[in-house]
N, C-alpha and C. Protein backbone atom coordinates (compact mmCIF):
# COMPACT_ATOMS: atom_id res chain seq x y z
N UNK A 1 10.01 -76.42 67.75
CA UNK A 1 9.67 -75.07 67.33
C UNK A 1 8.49 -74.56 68.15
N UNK A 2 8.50 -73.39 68.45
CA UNK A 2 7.54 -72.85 69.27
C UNK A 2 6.47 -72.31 68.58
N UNK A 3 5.13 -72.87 68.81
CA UNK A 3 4.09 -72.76 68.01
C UNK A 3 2.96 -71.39 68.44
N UNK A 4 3.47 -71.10 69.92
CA UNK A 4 2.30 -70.02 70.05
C UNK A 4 2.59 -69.84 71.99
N UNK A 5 1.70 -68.86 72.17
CA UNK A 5 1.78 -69.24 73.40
C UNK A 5 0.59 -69.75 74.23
N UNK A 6 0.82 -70.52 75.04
CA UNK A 6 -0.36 -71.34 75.60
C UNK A 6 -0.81 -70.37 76.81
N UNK A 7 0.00 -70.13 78.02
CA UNK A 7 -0.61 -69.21 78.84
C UNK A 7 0.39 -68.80 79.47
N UNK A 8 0.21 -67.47 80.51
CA UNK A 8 0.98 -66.94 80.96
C UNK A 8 0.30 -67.18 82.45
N UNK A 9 1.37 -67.34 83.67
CA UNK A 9 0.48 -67.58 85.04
C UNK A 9 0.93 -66.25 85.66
N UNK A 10 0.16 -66.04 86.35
CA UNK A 10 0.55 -64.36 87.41
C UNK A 10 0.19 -65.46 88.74
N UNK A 11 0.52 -64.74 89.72
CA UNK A 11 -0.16 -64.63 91.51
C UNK A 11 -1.96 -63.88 91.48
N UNK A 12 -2.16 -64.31 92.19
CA UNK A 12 -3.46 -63.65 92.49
C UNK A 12 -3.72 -63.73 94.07
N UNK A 13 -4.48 -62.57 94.23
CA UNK A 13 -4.98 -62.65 96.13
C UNK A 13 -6.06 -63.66 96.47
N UNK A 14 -6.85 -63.36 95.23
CA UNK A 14 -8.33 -64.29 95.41
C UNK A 14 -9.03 -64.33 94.16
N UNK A 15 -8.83 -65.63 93.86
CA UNK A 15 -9.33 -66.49 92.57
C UNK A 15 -10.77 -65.52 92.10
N UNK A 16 -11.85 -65.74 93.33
CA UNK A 16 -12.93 -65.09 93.00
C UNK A 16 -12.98 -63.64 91.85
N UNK A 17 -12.19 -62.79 92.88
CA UNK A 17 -12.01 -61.42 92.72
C UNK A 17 -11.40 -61.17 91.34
N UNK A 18 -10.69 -62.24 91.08
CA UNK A 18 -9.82 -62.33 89.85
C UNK A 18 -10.71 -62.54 88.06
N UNK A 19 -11.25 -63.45 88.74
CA UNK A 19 -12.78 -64.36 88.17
C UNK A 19 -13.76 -63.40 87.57
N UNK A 20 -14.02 -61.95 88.74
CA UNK A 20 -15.09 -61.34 87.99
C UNK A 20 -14.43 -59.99 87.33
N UNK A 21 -13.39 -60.18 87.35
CA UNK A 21 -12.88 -58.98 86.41
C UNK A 21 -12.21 -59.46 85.10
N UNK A 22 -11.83 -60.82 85.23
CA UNK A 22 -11.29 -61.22 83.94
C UNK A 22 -12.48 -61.73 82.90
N UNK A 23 -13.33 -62.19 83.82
CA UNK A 23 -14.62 -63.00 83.43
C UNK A 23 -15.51 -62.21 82.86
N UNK A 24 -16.44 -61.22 84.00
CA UNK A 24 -16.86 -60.54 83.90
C UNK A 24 -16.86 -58.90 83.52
N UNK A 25 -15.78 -58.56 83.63
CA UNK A 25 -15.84 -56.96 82.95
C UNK A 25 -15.22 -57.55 81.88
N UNK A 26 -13.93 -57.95 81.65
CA UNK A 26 -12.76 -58.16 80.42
C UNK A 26 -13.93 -59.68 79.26
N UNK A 27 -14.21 -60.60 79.87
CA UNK A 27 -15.14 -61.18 78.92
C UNK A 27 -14.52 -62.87 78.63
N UNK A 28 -13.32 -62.80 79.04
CA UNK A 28 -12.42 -63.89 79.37
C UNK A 28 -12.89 -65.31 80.09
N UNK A 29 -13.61 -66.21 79.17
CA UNK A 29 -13.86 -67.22 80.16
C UNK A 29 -13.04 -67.95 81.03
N UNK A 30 -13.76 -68.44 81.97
CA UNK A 30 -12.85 -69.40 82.84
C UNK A 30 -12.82 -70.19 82.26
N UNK A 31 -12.05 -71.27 81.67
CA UNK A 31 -12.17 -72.72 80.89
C UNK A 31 -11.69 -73.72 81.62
N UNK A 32 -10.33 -73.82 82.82
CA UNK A 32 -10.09 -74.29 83.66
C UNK A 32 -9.64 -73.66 84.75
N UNK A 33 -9.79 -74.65 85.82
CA UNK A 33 -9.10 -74.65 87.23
C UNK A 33 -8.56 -76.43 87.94
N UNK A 34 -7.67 -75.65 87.91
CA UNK A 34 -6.38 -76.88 88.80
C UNK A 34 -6.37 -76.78 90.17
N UNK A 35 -6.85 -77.78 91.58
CA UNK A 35 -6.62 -77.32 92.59
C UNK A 35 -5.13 -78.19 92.63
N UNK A 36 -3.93 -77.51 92.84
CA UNK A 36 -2.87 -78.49 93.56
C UNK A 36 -2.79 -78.76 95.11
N UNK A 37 -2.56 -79.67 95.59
CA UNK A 37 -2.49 -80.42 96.67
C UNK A 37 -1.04 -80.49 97.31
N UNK A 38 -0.33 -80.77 95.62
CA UNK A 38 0.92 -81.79 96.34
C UNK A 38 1.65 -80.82 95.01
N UNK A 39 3.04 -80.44 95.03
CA UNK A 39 3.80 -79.82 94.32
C UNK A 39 4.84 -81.42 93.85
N UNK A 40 5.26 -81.24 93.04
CA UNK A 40 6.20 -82.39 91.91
C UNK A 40 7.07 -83.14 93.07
N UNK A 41 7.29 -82.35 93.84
CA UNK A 41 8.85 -82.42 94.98
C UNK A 41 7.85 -82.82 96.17
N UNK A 42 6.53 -83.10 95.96
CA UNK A 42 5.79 -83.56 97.42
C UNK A 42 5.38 -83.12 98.40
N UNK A 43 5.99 -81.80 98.44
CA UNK A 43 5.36 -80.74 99.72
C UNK A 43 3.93 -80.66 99.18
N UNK A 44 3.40 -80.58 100.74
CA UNK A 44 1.81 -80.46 100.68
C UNK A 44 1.76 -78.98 100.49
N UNK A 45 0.39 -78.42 99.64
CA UNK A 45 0.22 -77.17 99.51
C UNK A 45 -1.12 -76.91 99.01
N UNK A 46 -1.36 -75.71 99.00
CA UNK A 46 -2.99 -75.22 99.18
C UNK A 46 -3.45 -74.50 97.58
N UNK A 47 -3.41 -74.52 96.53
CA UNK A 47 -3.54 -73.71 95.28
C UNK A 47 -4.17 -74.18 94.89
N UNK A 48 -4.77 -72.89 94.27
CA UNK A 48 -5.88 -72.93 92.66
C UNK A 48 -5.29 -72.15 91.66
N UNK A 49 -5.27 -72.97 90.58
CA UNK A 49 -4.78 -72.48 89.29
C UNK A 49 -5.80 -72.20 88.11
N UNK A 50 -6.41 -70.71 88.28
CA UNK A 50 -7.59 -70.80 87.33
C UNK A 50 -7.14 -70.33 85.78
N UNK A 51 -7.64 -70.41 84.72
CA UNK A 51 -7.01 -70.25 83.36
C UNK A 51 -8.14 -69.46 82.77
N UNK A 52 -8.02 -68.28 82.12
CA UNK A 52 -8.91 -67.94 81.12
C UNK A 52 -8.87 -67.56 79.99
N UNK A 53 -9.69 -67.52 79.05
CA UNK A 53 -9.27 -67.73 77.66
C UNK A 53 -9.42 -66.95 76.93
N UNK A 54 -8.39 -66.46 75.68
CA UNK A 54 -8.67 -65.66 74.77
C UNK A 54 -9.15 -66.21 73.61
N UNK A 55 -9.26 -65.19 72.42
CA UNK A 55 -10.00 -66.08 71.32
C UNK A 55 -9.36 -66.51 70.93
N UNK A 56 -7.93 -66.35 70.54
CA UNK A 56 -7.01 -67.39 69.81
C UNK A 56 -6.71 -68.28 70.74
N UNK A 57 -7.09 -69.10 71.62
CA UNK A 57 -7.12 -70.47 72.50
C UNK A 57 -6.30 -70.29 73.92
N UNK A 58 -5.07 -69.14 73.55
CA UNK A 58 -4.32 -68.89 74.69
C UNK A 58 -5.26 -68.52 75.86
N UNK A 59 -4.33 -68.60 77.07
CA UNK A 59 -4.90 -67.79 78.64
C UNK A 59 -4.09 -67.09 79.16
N UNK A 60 -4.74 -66.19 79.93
CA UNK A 60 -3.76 -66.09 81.16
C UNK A 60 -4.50 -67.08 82.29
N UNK A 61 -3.50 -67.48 82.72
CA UNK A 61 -3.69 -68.04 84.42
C UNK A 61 -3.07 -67.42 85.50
N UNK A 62 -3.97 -67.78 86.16
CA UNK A 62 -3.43 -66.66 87.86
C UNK A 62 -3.64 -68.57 88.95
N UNK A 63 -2.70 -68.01 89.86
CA UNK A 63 -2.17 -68.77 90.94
C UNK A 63 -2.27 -68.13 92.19
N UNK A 64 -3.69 -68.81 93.07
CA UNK A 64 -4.28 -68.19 94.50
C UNK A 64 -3.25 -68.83 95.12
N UNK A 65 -2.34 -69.10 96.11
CA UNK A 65 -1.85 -69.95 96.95
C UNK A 65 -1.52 -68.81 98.06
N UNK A 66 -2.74 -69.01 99.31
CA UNK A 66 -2.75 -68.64 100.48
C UNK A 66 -1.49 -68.44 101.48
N UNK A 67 -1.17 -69.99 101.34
CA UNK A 67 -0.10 -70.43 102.08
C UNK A 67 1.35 -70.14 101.82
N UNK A 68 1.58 -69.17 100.65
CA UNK A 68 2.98 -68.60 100.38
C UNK A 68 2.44 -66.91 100.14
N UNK A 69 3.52 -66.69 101.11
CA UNK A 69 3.52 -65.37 101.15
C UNK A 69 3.97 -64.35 99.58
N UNK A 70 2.84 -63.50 99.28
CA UNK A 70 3.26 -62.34 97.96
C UNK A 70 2.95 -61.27 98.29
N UNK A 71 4.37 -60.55 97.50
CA UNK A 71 3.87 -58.85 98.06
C UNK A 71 2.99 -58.65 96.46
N UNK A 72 1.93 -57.99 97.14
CA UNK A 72 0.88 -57.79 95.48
C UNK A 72 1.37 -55.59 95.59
N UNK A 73 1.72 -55.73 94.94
CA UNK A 73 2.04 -54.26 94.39
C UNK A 73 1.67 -53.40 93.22
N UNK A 74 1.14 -51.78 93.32
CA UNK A 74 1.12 -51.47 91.82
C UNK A 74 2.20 -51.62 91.30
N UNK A 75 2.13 -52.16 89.82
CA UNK A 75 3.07 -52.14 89.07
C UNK A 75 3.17 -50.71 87.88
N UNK A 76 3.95 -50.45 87.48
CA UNK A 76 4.44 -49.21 86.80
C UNK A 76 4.00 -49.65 85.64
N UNK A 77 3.73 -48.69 84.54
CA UNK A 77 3.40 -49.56 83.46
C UNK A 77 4.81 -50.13 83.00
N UNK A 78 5.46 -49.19 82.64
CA UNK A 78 6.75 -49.95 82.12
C UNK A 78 7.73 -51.34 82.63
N UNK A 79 7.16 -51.43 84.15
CA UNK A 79 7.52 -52.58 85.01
C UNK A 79 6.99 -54.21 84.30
N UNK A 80 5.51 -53.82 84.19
CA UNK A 80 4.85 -55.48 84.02
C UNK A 80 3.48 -54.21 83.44
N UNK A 81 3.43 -55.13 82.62
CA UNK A 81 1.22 -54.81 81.58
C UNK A 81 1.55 -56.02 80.86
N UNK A 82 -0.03 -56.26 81.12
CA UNK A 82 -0.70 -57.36 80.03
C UNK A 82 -1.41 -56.95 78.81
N UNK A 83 -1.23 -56.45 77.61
CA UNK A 83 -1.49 -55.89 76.65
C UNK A 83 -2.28 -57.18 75.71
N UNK A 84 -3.64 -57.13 75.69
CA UNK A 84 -4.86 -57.99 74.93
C UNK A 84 -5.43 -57.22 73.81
N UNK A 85 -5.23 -57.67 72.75
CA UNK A 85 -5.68 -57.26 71.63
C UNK A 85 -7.26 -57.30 71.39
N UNK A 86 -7.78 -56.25 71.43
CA UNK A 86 -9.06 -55.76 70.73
C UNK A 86 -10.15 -55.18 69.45
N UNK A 87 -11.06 -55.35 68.80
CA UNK A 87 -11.34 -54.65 68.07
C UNK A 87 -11.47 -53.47 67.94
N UNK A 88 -11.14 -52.25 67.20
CA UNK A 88 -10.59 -50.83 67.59
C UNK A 88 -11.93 -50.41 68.30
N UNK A 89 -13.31 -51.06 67.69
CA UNK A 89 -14.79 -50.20 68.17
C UNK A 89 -14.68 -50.69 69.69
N UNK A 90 -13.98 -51.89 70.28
CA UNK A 90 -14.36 -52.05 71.74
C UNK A 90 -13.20 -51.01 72.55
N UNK A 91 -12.72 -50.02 72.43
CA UNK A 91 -11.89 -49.12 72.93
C UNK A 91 -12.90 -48.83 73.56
N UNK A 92 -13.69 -47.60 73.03
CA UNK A 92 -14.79 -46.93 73.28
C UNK A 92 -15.82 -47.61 74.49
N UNK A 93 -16.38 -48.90 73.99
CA UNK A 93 -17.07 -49.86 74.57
C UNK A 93 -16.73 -50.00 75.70
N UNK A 94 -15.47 -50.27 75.89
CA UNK A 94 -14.84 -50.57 76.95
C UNK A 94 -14.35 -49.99 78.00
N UNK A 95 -14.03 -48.93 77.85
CA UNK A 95 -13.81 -47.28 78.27
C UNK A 95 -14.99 -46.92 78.96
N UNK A 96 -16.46 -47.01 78.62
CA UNK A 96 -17.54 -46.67 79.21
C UNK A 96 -17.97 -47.54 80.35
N UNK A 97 -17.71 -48.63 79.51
CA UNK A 97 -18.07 -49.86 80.94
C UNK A 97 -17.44 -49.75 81.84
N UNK A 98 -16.16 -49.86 81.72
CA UNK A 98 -15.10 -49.21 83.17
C UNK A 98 -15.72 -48.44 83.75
N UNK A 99 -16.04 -47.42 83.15
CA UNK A 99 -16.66 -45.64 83.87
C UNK A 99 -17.81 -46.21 84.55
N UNK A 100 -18.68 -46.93 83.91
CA UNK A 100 -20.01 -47.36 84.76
C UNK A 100 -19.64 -48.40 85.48
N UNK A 101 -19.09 -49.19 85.97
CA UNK A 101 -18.42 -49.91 86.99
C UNK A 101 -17.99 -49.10 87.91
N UNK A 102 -17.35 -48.05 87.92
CA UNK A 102 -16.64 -47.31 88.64
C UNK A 102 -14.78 -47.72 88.34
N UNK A 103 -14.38 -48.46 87.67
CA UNK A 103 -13.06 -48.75 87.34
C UNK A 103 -12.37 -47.20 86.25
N UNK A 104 -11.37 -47.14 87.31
CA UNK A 104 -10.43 -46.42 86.80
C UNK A 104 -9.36 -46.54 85.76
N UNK A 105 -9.89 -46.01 84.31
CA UNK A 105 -8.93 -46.29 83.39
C UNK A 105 -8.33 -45.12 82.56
N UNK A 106 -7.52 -45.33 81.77
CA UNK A 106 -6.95 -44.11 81.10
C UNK A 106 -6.59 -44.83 79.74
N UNK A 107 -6.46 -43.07 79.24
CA UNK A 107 -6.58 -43.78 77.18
C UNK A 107 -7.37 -43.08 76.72
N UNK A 108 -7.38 -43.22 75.61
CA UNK A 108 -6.99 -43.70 74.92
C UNK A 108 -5.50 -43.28 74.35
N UNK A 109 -4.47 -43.84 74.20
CA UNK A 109 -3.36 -43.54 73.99
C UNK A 109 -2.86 -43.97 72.54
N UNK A 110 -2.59 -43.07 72.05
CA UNK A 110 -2.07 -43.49 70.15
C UNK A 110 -0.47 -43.57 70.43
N UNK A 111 0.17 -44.98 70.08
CA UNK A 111 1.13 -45.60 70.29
C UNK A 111 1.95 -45.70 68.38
N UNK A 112 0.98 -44.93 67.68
CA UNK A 112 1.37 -44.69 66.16
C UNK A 112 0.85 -46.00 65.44
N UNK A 113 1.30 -47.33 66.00
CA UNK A 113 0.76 -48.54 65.19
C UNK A 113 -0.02 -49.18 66.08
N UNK A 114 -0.57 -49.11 67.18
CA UNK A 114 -1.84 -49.34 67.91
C UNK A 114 -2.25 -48.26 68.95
N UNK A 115 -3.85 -48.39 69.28
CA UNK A 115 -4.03 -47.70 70.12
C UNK A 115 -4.56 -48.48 70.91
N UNK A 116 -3.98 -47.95 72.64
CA UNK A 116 -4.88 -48.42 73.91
C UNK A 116 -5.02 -47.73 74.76
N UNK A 117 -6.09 -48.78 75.65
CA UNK A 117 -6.66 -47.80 76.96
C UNK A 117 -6.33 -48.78 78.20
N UNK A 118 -6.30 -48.95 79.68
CA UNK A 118 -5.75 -49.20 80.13
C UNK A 118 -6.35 -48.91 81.50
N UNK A 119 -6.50 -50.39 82.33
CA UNK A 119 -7.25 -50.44 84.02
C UNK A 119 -5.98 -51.59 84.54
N UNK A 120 -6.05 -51.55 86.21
CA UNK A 120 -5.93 -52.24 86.56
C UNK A 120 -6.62 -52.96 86.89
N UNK A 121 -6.11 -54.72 87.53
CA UNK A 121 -6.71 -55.43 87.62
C UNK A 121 -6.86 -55.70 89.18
N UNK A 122 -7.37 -56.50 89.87
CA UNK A 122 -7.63 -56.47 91.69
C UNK A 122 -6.41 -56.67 92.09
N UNK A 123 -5.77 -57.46 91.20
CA UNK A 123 -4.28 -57.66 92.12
C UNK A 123 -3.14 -56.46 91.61
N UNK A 124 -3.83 -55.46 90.99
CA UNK A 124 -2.64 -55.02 90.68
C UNK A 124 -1.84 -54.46 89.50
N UNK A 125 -2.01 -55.34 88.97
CA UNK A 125 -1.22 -55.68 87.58
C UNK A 125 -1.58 -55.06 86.49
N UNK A 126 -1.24 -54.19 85.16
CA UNK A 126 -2.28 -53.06 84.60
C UNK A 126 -2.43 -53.90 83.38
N UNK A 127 -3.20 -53.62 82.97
CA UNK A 127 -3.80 -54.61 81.78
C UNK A 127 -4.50 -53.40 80.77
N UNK A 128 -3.99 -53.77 79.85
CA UNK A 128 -4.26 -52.84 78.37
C UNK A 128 -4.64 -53.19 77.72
N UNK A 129 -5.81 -52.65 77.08
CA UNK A 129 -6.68 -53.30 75.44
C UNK A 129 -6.01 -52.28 74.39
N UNK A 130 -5.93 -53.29 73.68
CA UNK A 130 -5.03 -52.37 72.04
C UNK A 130 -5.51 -52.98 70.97
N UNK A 131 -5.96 -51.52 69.96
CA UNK A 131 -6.18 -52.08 68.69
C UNK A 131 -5.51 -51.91 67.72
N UNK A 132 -5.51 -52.49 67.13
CA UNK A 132 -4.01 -52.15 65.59
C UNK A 132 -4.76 -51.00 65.08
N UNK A 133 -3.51 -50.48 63.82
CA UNK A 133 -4.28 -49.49 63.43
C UNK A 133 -3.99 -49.95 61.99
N UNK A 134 -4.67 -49.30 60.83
CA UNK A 134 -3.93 -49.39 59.32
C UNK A 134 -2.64 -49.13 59.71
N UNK A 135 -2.08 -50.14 58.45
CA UNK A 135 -0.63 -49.88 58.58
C UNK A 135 0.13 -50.95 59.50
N UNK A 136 -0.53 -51.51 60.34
CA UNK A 136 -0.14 -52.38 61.89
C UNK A 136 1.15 -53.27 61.14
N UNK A 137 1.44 -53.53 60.24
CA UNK A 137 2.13 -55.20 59.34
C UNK A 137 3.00 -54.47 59.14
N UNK A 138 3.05 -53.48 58.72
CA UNK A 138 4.58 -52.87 57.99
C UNK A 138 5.28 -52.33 59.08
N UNK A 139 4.40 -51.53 60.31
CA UNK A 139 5.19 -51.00 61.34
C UNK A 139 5.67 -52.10 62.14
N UNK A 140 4.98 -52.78 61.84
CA UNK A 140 5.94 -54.10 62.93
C UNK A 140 6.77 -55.08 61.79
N UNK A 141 7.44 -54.85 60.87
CA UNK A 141 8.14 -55.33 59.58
C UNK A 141 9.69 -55.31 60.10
N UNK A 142 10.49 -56.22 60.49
CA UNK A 142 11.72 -55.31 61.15
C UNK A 142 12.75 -55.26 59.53
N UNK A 143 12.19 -55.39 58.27
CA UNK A 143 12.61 -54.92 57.21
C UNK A 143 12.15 -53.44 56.92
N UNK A 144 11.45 -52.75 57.34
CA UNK A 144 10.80 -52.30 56.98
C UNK A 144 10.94 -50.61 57.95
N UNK A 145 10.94 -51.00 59.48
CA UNK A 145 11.00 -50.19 60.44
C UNK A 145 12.09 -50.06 61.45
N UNK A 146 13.37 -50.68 60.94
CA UNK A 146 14.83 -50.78 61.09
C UNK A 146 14.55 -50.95 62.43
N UNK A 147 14.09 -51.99 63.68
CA UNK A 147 14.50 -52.13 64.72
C UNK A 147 15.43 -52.57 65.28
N UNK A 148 16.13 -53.08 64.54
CA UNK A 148 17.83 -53.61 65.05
C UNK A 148 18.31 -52.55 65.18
N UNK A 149 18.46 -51.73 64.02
CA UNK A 149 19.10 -50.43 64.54
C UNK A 149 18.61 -50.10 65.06
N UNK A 150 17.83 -49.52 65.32
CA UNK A 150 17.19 -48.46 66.46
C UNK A 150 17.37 -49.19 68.14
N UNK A 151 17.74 -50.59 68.02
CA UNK A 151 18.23 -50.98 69.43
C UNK A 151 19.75 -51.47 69.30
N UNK A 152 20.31 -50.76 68.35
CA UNK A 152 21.37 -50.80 68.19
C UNK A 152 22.48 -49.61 68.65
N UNK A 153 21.42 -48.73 68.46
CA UNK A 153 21.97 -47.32 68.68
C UNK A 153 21.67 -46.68 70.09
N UNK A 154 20.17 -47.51 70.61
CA UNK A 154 19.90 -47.02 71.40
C UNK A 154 21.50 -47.72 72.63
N UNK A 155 21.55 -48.66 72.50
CA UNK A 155 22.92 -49.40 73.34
C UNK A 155 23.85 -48.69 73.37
N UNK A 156 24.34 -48.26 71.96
CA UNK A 156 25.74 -47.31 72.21
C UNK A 156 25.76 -46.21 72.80
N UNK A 157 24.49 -45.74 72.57
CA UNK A 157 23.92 -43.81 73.24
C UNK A 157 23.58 -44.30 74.64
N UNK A 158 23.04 -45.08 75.35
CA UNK A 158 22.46 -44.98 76.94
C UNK A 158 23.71 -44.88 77.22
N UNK A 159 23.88 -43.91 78.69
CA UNK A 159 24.95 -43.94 80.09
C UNK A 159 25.55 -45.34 80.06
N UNK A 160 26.68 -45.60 79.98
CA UNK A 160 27.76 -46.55 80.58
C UNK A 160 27.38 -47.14 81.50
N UNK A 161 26.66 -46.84 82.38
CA UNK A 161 26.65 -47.73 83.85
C UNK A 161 25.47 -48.60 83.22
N UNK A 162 24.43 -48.17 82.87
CA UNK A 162 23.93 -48.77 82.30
C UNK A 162 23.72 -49.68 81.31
N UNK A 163 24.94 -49.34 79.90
CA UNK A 163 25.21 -50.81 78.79
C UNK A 163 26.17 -51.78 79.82
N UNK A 164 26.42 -51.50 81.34
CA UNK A 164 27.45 -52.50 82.19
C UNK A 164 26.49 -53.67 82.49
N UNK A 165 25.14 -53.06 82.72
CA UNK A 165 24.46 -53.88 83.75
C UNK A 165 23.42 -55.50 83.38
């Protein structure tokens, strides 16, 4: 049975760069780093696998490896976001610090059962702080807020080419 999630790994350009925005603006300690050498299958290789931590024990980890080529791209939000749960007062908090950094963010956005705001990160990747709002348990109830149907219907109503694919 699956108990939680432990971490999620992304790519990164440079561990450092990665380090002071997860570390330092977001608040995320580093708790580990893995250098690999040697991959399972024995090829020699060049990586750092740094991990940082949220308060419920999970991380994200990011993966520097020089020696394999990545295209680092903006991502769309709807493509890829990392959505980290916050206390609703660090919206605000957080929102300003960006501004005095000079980091470009947007938000606050009311999503009906949370609200967030929203930067990217050096590599890319957009990362969102969200706070629940009253109410957060029942809107996410799928007794409660009929999401089967509602992705039930949404299937039969999208374009054809699309329920093909």
């Amino acid at each position: 049975m699956i108990k939680g999630l432990h971490h999620n790994a992304y790519r990164c350009r440079d561990s450092e760069e990665t380090r002071r925005f997860y570390e330092d603006f977001l608040g995320l300690p580093l708790v580990h780093t893995l250098k690999i050498e040697q991959t399972k299958t024995g090829r020699a290789t060049g990586v750092l696998h740094t991990f940082f931590q949220l308060d419920d024990g999970s991380c994200l980890a990011f993966f520097e490896a020089p020696d394999m080529p990545f295209e680092f791209k903006q991502q769309h939000d709807f493509d890829l976001h990392i959505a980290l749960e916050v206390e609703p007062d660090a919206l605000d908090k957080m929102m300003a610090k960006g501004k005095a950094e000079g980091r470009e963010g947007r938000g606050v956005s009311d999503h009906h059962f949370i609200r967030s705001i929203y930067f990217r990160d050096p590599n890319g990747y957009v990362i969102e702080l969200t706070a629940k709002v009253p109410g957060h348990e029942n809107d996410i109830d799928p007794k409660k807020n009929h999401a089967r149907e509602m992705l039930d219907k949404w299937q039969s109503t999208k374009p054809a080419a699309a329920r093909a694919a």
